[in-house]
C-alpha atoms as a PDB file:
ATOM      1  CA  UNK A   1       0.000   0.000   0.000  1.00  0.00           C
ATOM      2  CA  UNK A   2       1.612   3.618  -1.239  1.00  0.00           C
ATOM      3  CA  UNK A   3       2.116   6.122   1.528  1.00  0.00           C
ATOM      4  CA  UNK A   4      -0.097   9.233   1.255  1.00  0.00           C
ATOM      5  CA  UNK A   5       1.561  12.392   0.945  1.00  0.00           C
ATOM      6  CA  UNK A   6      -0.137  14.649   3.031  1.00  0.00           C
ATOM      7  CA  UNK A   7       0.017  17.738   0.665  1.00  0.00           C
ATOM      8  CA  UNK A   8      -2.148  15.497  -1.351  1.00  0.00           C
ATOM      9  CA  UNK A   9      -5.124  16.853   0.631  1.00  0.00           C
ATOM     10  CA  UNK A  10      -4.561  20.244  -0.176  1.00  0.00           C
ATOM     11  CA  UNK A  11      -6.592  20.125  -3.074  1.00  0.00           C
ATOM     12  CA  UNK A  12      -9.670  19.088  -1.280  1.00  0.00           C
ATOM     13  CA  UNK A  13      -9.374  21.163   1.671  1.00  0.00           C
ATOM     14  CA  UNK A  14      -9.061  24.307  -0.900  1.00  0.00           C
ATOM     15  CA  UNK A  15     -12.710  23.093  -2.101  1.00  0.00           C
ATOM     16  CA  UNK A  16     -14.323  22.021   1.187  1.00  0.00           C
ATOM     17  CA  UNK A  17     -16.799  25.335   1.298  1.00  0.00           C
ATOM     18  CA  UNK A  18     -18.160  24.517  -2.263  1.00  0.00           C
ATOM     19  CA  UNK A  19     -18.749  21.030  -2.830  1.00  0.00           C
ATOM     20  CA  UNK A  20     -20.333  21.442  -5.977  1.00  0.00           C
ATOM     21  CA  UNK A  21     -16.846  22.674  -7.509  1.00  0.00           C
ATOM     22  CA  UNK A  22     -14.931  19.438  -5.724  1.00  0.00           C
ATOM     23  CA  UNK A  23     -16.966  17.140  -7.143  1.00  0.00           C
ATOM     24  CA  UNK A  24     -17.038  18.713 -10.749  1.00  0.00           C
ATOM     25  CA  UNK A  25     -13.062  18.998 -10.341  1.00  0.00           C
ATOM     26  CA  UNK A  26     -12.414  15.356  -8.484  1.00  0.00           C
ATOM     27  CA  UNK A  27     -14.684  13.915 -11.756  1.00  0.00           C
ATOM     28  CA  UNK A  28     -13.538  16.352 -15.164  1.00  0.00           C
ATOM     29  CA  UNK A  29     -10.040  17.247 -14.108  1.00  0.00           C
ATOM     30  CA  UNK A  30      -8.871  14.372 -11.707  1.00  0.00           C
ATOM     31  CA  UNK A  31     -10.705  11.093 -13.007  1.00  0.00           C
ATOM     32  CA  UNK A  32     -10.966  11.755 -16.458  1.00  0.00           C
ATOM     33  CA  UNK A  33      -8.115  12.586 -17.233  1.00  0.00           C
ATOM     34  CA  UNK A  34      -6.538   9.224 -16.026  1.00  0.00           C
ATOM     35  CA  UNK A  35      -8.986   7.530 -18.177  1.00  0.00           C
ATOM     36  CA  UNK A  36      -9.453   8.931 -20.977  1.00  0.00           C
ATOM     37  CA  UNK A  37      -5.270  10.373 -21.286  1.00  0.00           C
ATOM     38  CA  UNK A  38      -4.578  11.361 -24.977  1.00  0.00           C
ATOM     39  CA  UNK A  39      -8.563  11.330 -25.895  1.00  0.00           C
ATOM     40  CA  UNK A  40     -10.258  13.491 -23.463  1.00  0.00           C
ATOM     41  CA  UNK A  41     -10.618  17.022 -25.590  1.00  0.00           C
ATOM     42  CA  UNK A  42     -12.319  15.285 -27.883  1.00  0.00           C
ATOM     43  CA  UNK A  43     -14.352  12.950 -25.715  1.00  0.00           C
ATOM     44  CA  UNK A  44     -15.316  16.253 -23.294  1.00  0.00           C
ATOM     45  CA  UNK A  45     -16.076  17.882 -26.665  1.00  0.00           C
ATOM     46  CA  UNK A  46     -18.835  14.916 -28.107  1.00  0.00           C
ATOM     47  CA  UNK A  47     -20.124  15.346 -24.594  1.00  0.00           C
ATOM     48  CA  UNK A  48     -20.816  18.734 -24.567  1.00  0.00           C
ATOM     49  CA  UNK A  49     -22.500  18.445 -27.729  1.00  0.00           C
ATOM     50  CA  UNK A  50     -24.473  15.094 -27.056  1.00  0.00           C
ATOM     51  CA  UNK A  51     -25.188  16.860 -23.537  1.00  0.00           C
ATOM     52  CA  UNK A  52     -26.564  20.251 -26.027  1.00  0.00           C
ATOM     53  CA  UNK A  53     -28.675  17.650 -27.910  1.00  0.00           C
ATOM     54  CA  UNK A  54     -30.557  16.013 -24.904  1.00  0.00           C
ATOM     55  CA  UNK A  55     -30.832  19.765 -23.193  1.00  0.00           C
ATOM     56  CA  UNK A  56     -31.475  21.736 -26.157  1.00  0.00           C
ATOM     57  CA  UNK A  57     -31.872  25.285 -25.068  1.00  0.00           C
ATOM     58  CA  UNK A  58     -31.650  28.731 -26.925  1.00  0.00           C
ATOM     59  CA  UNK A  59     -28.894  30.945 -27.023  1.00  0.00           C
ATOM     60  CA  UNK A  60     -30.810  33.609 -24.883  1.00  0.00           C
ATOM     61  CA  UNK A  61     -31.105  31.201 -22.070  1.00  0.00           C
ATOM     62  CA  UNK A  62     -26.944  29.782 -22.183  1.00  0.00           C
ATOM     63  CA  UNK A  63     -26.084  31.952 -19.182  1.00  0.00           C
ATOM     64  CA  UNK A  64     -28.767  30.604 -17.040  1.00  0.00           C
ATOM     65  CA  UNK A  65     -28.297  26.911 -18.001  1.00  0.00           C
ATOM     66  CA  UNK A  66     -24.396  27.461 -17.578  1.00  0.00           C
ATOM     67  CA  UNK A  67     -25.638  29.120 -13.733  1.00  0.00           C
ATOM     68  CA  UNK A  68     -27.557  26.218 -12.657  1.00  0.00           C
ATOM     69  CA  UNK A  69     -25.115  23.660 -13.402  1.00  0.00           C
ATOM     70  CA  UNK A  70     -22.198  25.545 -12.301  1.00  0.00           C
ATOM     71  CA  UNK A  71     -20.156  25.900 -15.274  1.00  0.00           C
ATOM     72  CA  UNK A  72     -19.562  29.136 -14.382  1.00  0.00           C
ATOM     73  CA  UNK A  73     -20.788  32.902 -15.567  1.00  0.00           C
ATOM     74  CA  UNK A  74     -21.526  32.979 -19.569  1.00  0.00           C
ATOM     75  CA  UNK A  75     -21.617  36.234 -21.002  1.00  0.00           C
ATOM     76  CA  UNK A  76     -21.653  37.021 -24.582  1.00  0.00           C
ATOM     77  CA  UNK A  77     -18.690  39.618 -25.750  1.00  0.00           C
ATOM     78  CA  UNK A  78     -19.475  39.937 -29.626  1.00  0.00           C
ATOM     79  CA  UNK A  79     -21.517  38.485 -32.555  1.00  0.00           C
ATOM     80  CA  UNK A  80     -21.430  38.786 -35.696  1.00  0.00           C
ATOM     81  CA  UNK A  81     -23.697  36.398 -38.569  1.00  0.00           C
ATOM     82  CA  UNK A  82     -20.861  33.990 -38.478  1.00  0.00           C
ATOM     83  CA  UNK A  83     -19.336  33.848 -35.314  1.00  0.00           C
ATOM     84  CA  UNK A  84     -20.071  34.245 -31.612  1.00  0.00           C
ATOM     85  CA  UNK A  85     -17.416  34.613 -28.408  1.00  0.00           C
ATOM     86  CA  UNK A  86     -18.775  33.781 -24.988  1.00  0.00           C
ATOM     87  CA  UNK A  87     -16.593  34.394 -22.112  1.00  0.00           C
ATOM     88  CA  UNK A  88     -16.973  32.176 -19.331  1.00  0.00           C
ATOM     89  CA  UNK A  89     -15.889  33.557 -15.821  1.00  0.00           C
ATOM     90  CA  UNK A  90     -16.725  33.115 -12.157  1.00  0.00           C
ATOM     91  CA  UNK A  91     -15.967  30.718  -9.317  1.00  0.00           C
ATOM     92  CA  UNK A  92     -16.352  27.831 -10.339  1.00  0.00           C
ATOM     93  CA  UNK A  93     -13.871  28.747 -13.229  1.00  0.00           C
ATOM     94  CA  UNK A  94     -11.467  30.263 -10.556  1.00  0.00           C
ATOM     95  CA  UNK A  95     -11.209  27.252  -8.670  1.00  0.00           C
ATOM     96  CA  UNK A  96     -10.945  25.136 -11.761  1.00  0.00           C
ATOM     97  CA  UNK A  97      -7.870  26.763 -13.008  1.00  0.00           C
ATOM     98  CA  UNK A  98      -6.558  27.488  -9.096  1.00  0.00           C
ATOM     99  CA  UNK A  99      -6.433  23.729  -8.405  1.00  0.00           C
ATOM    100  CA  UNK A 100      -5.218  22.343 -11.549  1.00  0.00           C
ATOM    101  CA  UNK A 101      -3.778  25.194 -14.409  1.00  0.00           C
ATOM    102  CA  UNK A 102      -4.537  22.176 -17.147  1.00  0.00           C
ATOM    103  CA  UNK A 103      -8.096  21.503 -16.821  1.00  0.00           C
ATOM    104  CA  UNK A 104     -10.409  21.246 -20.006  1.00  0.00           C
ATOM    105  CA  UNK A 105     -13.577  23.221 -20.403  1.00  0.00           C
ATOM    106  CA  UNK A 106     -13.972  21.010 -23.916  1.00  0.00           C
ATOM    107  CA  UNK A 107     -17.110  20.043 -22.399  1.00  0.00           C
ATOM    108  CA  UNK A 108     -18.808  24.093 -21.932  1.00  0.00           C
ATOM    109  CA  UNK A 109     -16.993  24.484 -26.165  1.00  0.00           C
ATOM    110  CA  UNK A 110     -19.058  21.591 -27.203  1.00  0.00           C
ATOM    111  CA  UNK A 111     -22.132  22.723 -25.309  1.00  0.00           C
ATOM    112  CA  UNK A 112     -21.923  26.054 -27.005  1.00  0.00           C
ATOM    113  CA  UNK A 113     -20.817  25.065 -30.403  1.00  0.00           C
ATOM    114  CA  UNK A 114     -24.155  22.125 -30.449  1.00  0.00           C
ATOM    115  CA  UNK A 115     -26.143  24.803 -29.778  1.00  0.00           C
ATOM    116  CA  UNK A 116     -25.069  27.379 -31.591  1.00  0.00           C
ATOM    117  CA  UNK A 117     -25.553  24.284 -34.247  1.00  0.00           C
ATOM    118  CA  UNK A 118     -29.831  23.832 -33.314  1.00  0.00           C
ATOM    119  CA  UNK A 119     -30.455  27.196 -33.205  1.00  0.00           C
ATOM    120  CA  UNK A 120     -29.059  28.515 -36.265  1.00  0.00           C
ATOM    121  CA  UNK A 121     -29.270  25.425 -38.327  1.00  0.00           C
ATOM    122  CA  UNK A 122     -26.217  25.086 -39.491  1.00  0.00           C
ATOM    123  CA  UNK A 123     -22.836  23.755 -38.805  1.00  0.00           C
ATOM    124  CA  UNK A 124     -21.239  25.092 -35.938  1.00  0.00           C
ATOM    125  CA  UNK A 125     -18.013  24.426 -34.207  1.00  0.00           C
ATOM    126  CA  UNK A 126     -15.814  25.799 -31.636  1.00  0.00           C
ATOM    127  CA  UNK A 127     -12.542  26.435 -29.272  1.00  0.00           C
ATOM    128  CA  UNK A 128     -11.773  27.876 -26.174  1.00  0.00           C
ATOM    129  CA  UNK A 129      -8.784  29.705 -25.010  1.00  0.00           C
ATOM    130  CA  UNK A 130      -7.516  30.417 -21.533  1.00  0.00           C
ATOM    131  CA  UNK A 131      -7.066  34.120 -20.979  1.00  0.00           C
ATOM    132  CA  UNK A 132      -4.202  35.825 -19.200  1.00  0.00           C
ATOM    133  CA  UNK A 133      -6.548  38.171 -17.604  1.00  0.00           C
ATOM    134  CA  UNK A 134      -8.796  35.105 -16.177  1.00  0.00           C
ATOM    135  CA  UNK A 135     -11.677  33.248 -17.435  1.00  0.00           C
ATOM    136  CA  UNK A 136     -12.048  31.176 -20.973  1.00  0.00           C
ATOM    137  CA  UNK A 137     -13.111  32.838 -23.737  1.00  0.00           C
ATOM    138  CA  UNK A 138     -15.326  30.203 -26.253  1.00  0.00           C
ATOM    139  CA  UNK A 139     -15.143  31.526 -29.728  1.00  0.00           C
ATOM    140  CA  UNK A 140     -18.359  29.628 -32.224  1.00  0.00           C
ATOM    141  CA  UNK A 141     -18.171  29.783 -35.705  1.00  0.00           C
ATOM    142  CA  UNK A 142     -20.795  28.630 -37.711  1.00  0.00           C
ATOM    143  CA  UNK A 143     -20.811  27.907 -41.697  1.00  0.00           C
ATOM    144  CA  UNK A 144     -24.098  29.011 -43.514  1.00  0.00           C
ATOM    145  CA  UNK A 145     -23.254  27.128 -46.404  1.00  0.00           C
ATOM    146  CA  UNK A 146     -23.440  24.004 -44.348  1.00  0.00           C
ATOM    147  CA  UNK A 147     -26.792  22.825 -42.991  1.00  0.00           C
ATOM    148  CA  UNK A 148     -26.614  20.574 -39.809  1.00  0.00           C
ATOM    149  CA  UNK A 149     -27.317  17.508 -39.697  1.00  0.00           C
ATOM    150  CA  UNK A 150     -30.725  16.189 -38.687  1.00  0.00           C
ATOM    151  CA  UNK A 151     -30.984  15.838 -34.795  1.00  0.00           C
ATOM    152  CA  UNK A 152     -34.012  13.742 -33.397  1.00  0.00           C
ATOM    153  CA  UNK A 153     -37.097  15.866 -31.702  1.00  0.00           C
ATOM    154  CA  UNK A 154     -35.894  17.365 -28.221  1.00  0.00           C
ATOM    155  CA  UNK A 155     -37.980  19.908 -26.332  1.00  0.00           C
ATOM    156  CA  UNK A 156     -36.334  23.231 -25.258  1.00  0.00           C
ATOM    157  CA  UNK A 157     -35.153  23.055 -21.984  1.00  0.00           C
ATOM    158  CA  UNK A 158     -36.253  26.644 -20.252  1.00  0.00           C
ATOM    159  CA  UNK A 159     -34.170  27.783 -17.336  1.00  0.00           C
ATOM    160  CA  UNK A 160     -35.096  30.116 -15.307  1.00  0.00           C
ATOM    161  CA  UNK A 161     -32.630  33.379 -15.097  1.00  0.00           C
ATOM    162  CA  UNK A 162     -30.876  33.208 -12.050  1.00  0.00           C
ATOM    163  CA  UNK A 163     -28.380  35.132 -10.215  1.00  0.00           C
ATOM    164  CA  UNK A 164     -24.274  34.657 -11.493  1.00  0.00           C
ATOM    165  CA  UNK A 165     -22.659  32.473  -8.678  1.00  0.00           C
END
């Protein structure tokens, strides 16, 4: 049986006043990571997106959906008919990055770039980007020229607009 090094406790005592962020951090950037290695962008990525298709919601309601699950703050910072960039901010984000510098948010890009995809009916994809100033910044693109493929039937999830964390 290995020792345990006590500084390996760190991590959760940083997190003990929000449990909601330890277990989305012990699960997406602990666990996963060790399972999926080399794979998990684009696994967290297919997620998001196959989460986007069983939770469709529109773009006007993103911020509150991101709210209630804790993914954070989502605010849009420009559009344009071909591309969107959300930033994503807030605590959860914070503690994210403060406890490991590496973590994905592949899943929250997917998420966005799915349904950027329903809503405007055509194909949409997207990347994120760390920024030196904090929070991730989720750039969506979306071809015109290219219609999406057919999804099945969903209803519109409807969240109601709650206050950022």
């Amino acid at each position: 049986m290995s020792k345990q090094n006590p500084s390996d406790f760190n991590k959760y005592q940083d997190l003990v006043p929000d449990l909601t962020d330890w277990n989305n951090f012990i699960l997406r950037d602990e666990l996963l990571p060790d399972l999926l290695n080399d794979d998990l962008s684009d696994i967290l990525y297919w997620a998001g997106k196959n989460l986007a298709i069983k939770f469709p919601v529109t773009n006007s309601d993103l911020p509150a959906f991101f709210a209630t699950n804790h993914w954070g703050t989502l605010n849009k910072q420009k559009e344009s008919s071909q591309k969107v960039v959300w930033q994503l901010t807030g605590q959860p984000i914070n503690n994210r990055l403060k406890m490991n510098k590496d973590c994905e948010f592949m899943l929250e890009t997917g998420f966005l770039a799915q349904t950027q995809e329903q809503n405007s009916g055509s194909l949409s994809e997207a990347e994120y980007k760390k920024k030196l100033t904090g929070g991730i910044e989720i750039t969506v693109v979306t071809d015109p020229n290219q219609p999406a493929p057919e999804q099945a039937e969903n209803p519109t999830v409807v969240f109601p607009q709650t206050d950022p964390e």
